[in-house]
N, C-alpha and C. Protein backbone atom coordinates (compact mmCIF):
# COMPACT_ATOMS: atom_id res chain seq x y z
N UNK A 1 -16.98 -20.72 4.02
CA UNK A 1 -16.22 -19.63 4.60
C UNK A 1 -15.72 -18.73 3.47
N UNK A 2 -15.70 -17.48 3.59
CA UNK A 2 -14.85 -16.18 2.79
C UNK A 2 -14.04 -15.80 3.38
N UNK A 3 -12.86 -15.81 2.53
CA UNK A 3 -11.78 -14.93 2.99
C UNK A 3 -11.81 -13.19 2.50
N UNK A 4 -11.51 -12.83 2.69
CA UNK A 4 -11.20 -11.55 2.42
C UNK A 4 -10.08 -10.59 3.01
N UNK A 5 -9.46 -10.22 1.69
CA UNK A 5 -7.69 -9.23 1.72
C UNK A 5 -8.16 -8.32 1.42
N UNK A 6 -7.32 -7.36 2.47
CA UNK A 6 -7.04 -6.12 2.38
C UNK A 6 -5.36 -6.06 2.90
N UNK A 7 -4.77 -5.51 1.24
CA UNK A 7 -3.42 -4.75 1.99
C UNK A 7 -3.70 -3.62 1.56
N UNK A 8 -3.13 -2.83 2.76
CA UNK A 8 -3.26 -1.76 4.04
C UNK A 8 -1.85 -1.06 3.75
N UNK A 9 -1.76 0.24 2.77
CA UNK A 9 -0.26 0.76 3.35
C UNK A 9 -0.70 1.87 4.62
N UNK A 10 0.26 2.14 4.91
CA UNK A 10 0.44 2.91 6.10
C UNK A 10 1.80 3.94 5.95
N UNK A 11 1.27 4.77 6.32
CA UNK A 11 2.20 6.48 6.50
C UNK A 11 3.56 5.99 7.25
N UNK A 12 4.41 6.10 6.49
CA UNK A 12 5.90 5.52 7.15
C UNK A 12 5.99 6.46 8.74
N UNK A 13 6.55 5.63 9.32
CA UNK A 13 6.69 6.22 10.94
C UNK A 13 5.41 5.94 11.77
N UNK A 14 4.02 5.62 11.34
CA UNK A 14 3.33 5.64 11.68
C UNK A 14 2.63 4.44 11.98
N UNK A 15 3.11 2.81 11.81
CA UNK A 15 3.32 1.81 11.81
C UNK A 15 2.38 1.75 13.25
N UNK A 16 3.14 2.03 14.35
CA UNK A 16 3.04 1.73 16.00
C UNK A 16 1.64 2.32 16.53
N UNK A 17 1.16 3.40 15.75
CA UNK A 17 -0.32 4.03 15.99
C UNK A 17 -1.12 3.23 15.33
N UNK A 18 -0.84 3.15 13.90
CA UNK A 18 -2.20 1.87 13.53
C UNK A 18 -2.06 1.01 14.01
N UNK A 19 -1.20 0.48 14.08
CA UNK A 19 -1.02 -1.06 15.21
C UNK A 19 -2.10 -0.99 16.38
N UNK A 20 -2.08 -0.05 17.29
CA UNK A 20 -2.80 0.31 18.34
C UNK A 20 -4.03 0.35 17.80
N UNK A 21 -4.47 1.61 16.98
CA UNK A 21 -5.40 1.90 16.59
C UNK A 21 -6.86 0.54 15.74
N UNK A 22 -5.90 -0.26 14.93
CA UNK A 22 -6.68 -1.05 14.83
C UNK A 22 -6.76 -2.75 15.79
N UNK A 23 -5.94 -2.69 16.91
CA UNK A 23 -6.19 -3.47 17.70
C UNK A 23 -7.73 -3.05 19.06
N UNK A 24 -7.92 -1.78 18.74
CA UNK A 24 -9.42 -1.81 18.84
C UNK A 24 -10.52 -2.17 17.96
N UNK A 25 -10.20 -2.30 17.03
CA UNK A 25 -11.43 -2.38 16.27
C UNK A 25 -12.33 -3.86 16.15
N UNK A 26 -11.07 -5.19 16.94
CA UNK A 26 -12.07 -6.33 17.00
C UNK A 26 -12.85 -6.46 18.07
N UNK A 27 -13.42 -5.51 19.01
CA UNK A 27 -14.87 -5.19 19.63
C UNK A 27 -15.63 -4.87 18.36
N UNK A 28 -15.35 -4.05 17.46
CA UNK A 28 -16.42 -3.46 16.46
C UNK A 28 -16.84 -5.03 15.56
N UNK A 29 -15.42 -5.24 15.04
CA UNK A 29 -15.62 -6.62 13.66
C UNK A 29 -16.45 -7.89 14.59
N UNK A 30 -15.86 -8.16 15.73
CA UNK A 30 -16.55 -9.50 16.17
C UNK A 30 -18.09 -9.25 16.10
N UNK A 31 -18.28 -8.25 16.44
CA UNK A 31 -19.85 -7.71 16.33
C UNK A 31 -20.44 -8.57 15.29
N UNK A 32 -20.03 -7.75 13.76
CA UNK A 32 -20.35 -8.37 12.53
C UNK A 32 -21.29 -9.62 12.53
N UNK A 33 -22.55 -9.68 11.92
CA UNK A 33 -22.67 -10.63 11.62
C UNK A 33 -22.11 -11.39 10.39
N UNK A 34 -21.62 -12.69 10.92
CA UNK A 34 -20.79 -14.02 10.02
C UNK A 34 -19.53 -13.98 10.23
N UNK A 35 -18.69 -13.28 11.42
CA UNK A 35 -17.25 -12.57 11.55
C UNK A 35 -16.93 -14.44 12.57
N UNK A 36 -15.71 -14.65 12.04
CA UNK A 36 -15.34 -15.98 12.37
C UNK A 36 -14.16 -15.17 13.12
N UNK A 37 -12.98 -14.95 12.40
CA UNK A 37 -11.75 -14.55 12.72
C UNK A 37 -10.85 -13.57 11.78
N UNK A 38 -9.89 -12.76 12.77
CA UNK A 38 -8.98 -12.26 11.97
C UNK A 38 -7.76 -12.01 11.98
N UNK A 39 -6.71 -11.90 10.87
CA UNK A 39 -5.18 -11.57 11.57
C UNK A 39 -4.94 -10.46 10.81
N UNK A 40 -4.02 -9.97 11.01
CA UNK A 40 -3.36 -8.33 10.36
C UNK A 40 -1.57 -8.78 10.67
N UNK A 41 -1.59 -9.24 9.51
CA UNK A 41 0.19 -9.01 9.08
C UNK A 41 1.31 -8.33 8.68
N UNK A 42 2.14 -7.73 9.15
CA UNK A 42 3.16 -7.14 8.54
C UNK A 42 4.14 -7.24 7.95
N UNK A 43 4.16 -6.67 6.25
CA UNK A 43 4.93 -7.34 5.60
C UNK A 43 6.77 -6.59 5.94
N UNK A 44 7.29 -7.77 5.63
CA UNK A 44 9.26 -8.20 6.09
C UNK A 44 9.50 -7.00 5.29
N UNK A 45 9.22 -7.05 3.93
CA UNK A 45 9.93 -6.30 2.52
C UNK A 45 9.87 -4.89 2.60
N UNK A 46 8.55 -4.63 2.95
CA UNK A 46 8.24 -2.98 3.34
C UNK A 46 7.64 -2.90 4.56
N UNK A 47 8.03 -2.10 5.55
CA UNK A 47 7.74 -2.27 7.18
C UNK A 47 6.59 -1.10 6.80
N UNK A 48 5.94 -0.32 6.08
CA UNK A 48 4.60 0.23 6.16
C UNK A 48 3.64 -0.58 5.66
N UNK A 49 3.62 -1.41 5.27
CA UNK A 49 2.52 -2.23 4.42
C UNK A 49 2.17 -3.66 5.11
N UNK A 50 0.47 -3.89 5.03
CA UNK A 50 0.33 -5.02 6.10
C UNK A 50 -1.25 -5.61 5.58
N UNK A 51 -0.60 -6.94 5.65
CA UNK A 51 -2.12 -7.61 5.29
C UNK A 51 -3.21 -8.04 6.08
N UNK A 52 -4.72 -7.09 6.06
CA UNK A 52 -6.07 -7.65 6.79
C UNK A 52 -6.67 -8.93 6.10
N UNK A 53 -6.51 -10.09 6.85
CA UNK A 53 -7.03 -11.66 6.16
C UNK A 53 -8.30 -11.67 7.17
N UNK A 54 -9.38 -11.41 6.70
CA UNK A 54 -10.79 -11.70 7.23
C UNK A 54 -11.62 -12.75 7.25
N UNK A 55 -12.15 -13.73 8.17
CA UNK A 55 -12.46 -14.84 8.18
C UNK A 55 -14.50 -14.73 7.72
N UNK A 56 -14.98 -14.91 7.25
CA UNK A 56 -16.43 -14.98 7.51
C UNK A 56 -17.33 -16.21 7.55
């Protein structure tokens, strides 16, 4: 298995649209071939910034 990080800042105020915005996109990723799983976290310290942990 691979992991793979991506932190993700995001345009302050704008938090609640990417939220949305990329809760479409696991129709696109499951697609993927080798796509196991994924989570998208938001970090406590800075409320624009958020970690993509990709499963393969």
């Amino acid at each position: 298995m691979i992991l793979e990080v991506a932190i993700l800042d995001v345009i302050s105020g704008e938090e609640n649209e990417f939220e949305l915005a990329f809760s479409k996109t696991q129709k696109i990723i499951s697609n993927i071939s080798g796509y196991i799983s994924y989570q998208l976290q938001r970090c406590m310290e800075k409320q624009n910034r958020y970690i993509f942990l990709l499963d393969w």
